[in-house]
N, C-alpha and C. Protein backbone atom coordinates (compact mmCIF):
# COMPACT_ATOMS: atom_id res chain seq x y z
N UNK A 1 -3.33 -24.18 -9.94
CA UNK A 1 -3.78 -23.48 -8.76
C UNK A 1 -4.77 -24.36 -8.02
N UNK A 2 -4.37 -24.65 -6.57
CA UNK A 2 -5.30 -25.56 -6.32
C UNK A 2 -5.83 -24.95 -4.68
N UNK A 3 -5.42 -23.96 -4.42
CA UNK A 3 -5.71 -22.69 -3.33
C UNK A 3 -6.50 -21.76 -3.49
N UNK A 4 -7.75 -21.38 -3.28
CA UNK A 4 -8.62 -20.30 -3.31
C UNK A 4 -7.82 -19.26 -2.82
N UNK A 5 -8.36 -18.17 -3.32
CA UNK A 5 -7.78 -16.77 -2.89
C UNK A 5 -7.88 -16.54 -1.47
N UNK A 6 -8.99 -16.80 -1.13
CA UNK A 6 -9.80 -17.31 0.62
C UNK A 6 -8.42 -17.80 1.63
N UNK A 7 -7.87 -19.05 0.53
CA UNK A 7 -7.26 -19.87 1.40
C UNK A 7 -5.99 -19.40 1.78
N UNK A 8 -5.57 -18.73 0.62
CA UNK A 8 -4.19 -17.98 0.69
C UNK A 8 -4.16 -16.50 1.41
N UNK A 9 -5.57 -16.04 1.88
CA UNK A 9 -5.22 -14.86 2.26
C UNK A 9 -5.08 -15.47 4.36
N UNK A 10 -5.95 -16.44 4.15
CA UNK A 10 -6.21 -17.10 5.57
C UNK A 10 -4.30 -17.26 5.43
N UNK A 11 -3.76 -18.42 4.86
CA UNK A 11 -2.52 -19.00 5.02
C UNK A 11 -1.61 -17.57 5.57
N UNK A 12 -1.55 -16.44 4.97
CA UNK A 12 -1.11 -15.08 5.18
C UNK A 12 -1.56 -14.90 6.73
N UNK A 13 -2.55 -15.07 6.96
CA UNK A 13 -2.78 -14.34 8.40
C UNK A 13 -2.34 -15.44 9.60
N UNK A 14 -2.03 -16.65 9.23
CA UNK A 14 -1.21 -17.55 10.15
C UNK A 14 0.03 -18.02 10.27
N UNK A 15 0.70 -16.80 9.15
CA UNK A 15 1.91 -17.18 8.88
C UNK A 15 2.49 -16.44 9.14
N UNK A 16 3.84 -16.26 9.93
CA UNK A 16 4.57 -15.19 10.82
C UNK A 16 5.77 -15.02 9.81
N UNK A 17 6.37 -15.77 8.96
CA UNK A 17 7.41 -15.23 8.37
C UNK A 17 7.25 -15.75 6.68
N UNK A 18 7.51 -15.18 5.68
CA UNK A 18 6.95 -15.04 4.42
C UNK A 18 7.53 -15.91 3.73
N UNK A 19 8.98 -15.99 4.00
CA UNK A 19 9.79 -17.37 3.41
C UNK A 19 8.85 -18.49 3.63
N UNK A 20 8.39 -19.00 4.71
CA UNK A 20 7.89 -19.72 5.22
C UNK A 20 6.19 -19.78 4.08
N UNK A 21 5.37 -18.56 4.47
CA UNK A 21 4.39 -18.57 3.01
C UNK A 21 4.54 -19.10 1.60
N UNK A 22 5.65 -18.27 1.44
CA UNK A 22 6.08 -18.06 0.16
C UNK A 22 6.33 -20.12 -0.58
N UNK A 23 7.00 -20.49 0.77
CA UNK A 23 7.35 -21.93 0.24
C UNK A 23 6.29 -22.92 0.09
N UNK A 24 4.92 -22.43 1.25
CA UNK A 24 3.54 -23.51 0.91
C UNK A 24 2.76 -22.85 -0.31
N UNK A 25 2.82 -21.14 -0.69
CA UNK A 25 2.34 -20.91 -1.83
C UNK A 25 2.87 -21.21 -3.13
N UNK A 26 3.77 -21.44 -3.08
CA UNK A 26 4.79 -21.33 -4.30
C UNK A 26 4.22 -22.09 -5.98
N UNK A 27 3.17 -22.67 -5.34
CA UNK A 27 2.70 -23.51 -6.66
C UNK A 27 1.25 -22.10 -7.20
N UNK A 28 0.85 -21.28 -6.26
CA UNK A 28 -0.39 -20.66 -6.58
C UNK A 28 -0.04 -19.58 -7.15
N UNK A 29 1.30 -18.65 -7.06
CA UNK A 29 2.01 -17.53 -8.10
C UNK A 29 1.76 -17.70 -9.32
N UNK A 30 0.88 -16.84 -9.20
CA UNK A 30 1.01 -15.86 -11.05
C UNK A 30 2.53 -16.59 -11.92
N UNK A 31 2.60 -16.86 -12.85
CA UNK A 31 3.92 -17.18 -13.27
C UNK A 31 4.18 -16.61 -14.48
N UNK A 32 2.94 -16.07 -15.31
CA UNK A 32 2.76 -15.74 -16.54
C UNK A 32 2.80 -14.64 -17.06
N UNK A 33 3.61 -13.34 -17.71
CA UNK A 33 3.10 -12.24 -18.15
C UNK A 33 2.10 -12.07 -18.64
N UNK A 34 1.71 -11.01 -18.72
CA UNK A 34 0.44 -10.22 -19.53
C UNK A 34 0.14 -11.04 -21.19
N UNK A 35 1.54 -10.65 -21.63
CA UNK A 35 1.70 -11.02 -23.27
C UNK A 35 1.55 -12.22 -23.29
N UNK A 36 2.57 -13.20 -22.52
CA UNK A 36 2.03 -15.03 -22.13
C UNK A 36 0.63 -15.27 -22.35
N UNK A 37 -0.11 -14.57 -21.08
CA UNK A 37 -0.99 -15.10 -21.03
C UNK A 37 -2.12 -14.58 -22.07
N UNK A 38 -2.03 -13.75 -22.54
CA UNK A 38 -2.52 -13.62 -23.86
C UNK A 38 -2.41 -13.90 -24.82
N UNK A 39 -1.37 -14.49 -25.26
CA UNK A 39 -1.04 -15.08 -26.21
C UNK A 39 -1.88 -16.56 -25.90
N UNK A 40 -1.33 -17.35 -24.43
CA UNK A 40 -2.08 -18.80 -24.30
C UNK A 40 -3.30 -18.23 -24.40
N UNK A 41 -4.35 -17.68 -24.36
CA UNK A 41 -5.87 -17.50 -24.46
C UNK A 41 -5.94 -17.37 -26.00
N UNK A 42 -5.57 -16.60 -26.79
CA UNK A 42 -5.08 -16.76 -27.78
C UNK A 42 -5.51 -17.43 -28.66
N UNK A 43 -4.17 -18.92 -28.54
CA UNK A 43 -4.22 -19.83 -29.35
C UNK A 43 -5.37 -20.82 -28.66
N UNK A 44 -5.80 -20.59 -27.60
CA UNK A 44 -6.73 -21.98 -26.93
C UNK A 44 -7.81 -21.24 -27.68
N UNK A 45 -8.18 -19.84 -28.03
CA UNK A 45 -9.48 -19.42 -29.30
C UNK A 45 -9.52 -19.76 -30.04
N UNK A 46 -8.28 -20.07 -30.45
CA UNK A 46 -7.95 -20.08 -31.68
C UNK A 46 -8.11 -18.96 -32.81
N UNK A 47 -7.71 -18.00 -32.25
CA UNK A 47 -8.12 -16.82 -33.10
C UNK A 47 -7.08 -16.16 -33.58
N UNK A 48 -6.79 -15.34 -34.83
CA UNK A 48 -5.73 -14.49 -35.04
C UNK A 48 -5.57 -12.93 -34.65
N UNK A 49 -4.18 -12.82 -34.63
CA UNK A 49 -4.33 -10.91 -34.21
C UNK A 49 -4.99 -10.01 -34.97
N UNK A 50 -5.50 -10.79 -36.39
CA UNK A 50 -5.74 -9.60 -37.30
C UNK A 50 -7.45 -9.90 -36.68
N UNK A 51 -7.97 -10.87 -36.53
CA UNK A 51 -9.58 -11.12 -36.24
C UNK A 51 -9.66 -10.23 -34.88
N UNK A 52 -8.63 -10.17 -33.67
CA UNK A 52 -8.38 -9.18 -32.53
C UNK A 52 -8.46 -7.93 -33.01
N UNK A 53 -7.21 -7.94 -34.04
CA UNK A 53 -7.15 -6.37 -34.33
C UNK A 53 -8.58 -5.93 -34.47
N UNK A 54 -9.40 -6.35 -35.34
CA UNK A 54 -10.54 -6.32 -35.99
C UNK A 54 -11.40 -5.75 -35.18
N UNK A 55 -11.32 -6.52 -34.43
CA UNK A 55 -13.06 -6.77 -33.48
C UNK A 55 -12.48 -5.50 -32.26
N UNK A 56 -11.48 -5.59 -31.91
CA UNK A 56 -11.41 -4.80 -30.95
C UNK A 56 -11.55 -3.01 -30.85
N UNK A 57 -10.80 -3.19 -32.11
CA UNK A 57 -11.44 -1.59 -32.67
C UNK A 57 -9.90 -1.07 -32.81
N UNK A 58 -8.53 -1.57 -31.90
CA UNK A 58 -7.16 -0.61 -31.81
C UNK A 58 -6.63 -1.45 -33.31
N UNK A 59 -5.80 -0.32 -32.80
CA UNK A 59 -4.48 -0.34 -34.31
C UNK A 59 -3.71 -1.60 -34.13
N UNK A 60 -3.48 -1.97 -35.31
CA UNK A 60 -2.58 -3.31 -35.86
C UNK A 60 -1.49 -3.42 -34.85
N UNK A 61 -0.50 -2.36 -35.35
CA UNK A 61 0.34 -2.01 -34.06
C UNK A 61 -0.03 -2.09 -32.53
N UNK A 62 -0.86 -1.41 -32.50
CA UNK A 62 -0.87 -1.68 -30.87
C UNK A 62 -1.08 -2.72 -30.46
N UNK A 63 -2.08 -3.46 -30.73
CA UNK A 63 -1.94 -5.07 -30.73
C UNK A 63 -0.64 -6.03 -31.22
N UNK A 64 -0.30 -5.98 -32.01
CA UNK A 64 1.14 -6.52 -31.98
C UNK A 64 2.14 -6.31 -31.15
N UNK A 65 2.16 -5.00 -30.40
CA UNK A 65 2.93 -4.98 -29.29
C UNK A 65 2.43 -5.26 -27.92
N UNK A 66 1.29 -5.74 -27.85
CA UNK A 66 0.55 -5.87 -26.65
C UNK A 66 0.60 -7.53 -26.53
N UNK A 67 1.14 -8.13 -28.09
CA UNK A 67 1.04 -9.24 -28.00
C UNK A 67 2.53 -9.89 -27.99
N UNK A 68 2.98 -8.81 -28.28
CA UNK A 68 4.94 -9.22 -28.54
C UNK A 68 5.62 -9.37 -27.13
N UNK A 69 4.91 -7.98 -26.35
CA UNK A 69 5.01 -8.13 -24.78
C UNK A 69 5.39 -6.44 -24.91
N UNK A 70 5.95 -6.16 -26.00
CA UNK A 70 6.46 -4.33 -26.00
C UNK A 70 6.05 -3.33 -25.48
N UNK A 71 4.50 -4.11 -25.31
CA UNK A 71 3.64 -2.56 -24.64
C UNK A 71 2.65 -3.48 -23.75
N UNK A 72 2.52 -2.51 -22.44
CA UNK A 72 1.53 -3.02 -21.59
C UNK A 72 0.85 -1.79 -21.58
N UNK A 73 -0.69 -2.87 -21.94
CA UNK A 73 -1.85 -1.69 -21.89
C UNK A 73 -2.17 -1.51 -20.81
N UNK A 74 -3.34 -0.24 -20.50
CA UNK A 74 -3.89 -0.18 -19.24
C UNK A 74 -5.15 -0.89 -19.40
N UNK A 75 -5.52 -0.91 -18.27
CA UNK A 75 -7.15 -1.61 -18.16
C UNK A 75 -8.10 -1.49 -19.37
N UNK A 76 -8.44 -0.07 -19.32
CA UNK A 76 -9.21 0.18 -20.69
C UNK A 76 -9.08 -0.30 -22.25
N UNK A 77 -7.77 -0.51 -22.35
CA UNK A 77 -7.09 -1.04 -23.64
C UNK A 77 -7.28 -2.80 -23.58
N UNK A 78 -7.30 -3.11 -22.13
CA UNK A 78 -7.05 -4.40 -22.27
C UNK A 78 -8.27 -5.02 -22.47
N UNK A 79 -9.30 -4.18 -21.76
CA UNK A 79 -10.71 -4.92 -21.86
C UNK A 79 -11.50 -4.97 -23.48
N UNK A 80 -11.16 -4.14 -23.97
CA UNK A 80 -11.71 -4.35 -25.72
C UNK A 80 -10.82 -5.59 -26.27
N UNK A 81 -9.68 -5.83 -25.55
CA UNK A 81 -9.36 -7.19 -26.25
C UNK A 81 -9.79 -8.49 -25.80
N UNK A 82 -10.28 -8.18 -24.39
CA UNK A 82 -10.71 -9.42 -24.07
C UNK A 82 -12.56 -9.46 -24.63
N UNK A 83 -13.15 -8.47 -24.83
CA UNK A 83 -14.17 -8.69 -25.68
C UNK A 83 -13.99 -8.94 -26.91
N UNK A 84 -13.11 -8.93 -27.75
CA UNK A 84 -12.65 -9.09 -28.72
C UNK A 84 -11.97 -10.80 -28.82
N UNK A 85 -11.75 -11.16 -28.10
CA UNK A 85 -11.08 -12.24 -27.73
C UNK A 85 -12.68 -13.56 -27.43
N UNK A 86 -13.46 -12.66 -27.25
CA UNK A 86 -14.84 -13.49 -26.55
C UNK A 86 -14.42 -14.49 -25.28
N UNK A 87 -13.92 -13.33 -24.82
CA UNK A 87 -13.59 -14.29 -23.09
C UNK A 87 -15.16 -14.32 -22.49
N UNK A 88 -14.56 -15.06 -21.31
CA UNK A 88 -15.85 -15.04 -20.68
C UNK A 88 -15.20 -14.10 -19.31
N UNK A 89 -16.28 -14.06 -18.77
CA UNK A 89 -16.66 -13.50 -17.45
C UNK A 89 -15.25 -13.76 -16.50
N UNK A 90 -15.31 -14.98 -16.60
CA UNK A 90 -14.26 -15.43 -15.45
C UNK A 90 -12.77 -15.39 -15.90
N UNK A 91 -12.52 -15.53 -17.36
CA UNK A 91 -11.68 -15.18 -18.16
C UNK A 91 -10.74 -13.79 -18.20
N UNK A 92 -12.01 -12.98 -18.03
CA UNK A 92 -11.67 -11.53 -17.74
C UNK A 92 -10.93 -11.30 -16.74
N UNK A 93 -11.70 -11.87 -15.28
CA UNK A 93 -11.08 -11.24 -14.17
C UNK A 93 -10.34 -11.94 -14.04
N UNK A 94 -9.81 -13.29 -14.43
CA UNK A 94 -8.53 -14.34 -14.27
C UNK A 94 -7.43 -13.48 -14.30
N UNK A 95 -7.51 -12.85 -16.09
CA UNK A 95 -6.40 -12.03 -16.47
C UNK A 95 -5.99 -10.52 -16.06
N UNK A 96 -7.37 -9.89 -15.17
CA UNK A 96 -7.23 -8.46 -15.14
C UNK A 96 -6.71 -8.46 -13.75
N UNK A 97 -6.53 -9.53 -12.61
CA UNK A 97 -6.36 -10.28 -11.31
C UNK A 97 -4.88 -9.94 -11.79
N UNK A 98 -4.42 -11.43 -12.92
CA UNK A 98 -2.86 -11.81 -13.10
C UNK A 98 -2.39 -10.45 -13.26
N UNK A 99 -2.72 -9.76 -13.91
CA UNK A 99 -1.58 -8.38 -14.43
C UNK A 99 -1.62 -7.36 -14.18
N UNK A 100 -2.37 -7.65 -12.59
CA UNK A 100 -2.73 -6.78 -11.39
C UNK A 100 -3.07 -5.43 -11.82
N UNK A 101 -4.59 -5.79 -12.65
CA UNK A 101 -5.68 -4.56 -12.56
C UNK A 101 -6.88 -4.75 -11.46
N UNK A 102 -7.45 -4.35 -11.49
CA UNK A 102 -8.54 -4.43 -10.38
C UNK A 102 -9.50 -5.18 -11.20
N UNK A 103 -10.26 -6.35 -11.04
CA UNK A 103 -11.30 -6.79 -11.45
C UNK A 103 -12.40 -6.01 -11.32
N UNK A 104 -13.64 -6.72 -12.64
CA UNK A 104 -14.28 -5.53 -13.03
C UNK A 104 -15.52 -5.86 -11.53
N UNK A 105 -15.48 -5.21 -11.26
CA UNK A 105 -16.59 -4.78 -10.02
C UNK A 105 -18.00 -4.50 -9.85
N UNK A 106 -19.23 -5.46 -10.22
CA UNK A 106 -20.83 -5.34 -10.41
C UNK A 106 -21.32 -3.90 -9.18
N UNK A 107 -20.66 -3.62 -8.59
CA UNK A 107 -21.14 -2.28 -8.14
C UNK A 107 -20.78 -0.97 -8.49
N UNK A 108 -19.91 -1.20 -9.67
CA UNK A 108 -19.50 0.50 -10.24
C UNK A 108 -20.43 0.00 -11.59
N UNK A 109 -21.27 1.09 -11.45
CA UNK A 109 -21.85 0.68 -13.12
C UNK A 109 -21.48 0.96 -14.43
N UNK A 110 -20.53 1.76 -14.54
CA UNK A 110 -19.16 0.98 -15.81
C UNK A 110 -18.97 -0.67 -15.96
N UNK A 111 -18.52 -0.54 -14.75
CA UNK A 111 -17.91 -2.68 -15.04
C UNK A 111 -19.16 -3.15 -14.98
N UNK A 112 -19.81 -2.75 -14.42
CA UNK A 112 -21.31 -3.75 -14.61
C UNK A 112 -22.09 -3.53 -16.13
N UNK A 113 -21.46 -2.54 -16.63
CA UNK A 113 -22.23 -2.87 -18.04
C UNK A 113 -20.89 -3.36 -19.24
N UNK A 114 -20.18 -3.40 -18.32
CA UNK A 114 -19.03 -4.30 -19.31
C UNK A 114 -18.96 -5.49 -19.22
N UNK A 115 -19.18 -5.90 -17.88
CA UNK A 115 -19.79 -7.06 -17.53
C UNK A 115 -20.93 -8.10 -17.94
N UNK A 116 -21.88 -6.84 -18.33
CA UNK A 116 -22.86 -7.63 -19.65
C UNK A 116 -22.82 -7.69 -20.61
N UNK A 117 -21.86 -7.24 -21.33
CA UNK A 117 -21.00 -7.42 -22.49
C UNK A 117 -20.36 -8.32 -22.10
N UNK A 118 -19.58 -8.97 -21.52
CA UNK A 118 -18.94 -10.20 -21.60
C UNK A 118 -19.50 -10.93 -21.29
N UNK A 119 -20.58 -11.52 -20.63
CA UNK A 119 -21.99 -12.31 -20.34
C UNK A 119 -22.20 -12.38 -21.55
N UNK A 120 -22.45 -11.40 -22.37
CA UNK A 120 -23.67 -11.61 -23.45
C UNK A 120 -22.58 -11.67 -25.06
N UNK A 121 -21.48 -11.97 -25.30
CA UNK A 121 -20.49 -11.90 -25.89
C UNK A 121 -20.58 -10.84 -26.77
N UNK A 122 -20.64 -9.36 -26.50
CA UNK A 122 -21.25 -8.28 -27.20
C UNK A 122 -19.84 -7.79 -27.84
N UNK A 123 -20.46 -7.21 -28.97
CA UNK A 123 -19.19 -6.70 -29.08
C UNK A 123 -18.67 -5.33 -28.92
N UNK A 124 -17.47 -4.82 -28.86
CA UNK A 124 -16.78 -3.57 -28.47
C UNK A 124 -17.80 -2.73 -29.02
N UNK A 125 -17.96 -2.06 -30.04
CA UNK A 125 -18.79 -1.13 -30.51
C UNK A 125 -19.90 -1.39 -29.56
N UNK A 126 -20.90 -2.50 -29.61
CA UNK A 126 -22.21 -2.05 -28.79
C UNK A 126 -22.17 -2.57 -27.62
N UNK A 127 -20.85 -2.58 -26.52
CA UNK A 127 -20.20 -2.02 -25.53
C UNK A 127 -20.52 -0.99 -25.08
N UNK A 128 -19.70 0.00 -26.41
CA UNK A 128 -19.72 1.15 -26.25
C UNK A 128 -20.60 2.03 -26.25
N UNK A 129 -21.52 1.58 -27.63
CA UNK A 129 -22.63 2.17 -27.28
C UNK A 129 -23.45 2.28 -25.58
N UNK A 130 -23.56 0.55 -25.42
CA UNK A 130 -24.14 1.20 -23.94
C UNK A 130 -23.47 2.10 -22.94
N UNK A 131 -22.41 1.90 -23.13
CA UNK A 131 -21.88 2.43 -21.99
C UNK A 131 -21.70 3.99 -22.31
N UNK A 132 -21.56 4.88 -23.42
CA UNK A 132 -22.40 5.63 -24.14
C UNK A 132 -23.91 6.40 -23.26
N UNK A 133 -24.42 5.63 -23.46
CA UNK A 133 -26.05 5.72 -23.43
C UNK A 133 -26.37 5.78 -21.75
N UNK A 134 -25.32 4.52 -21.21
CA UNK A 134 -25.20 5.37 -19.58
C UNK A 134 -24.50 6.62 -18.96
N UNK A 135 -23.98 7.08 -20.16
CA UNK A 135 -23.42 8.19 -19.75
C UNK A 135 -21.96 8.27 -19.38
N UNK A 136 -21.36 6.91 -19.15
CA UNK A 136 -20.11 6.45 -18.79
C UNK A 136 -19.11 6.63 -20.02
N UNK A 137 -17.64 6.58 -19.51
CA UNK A 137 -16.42 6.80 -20.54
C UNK A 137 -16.25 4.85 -20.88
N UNK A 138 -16.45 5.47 -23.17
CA UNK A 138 -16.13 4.42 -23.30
C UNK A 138 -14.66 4.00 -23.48
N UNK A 139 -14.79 2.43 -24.18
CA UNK A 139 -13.47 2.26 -23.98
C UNK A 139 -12.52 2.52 -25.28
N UNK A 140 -13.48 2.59 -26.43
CA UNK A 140 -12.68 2.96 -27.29
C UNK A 140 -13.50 4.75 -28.20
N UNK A 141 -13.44 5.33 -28.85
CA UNK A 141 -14.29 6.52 -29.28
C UNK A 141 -15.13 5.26 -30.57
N UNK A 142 -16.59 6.67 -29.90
CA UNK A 142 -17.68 5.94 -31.04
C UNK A 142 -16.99 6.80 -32.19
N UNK A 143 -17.20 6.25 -33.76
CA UNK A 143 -17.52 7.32 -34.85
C UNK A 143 -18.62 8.04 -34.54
N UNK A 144 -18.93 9.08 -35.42
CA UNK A 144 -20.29 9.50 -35.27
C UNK A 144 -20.16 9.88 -36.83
């Protein structure tokens, strides 16, 4: 990718017919599924599904199919794996961008305290807790 989002939305507003877009963007398309690209983050951790399974808090299963490609999670599901995963910041919204969720947003204060969880490489549980403690829906249930 060698086009800012900036540049491609500008290229869109000077471009009268899409074939025509489509052929100067063609290198900046998403190319990767969900499961792809989780899987490549993955192995560049170097981490296993069972250390994912682990940390993230979901079932064996569900992660295996989230990683097989069988199941696409929603947002909420996806973000305990990318804390689980110890993405970073930019990591996050790379992937929540590609598999067209809404990036997490510093003015809803949900994503902003998920957001400092991935800043601060926290993990899911004391995530949750804060987000808990703000009063907000977490992403996975506390025990009690």
């Amino acid at each position: 990718m060698k086009k800012s989002t900036t540049d491609l939305l500008k290229l869109i507003e000077k471009t009268w017919d899409f074939k025509d877009y489509e052929v100067e963007a063609a290198e900046e398309f998403v190319q990767m599924s969900l499961h792809e690209y989780l899987e490549q983050l993955r192995v560049e951790k170097g981490m296993r599904l069972s250390d994912i399974t682990r940390r993230s808090g979901l079932s064996r299963g569900y992660i295996h199919n989230i990683f097989s490609g069988a199941r696409e999670p929603s947002r909420d599901k996806l973000l305990p794996v990318c804390l689980a995963m110890g993405l970073s910041v930019d990591e996050t919204q790379k992937l929540l961008k590609a598999t067209g969720y809404a990036p997490l947003y510093a003015r809803i204060k949900r994503d902003s305290a998920i957001l400092f969880g991935l800043e601060r490489q926290m993990s899911v549980v004391d995530v949750d807790i804060l987000l808990d403690e703000l009063g907000e829906a977490v992403l996975n249930e506390i025990p009690r």
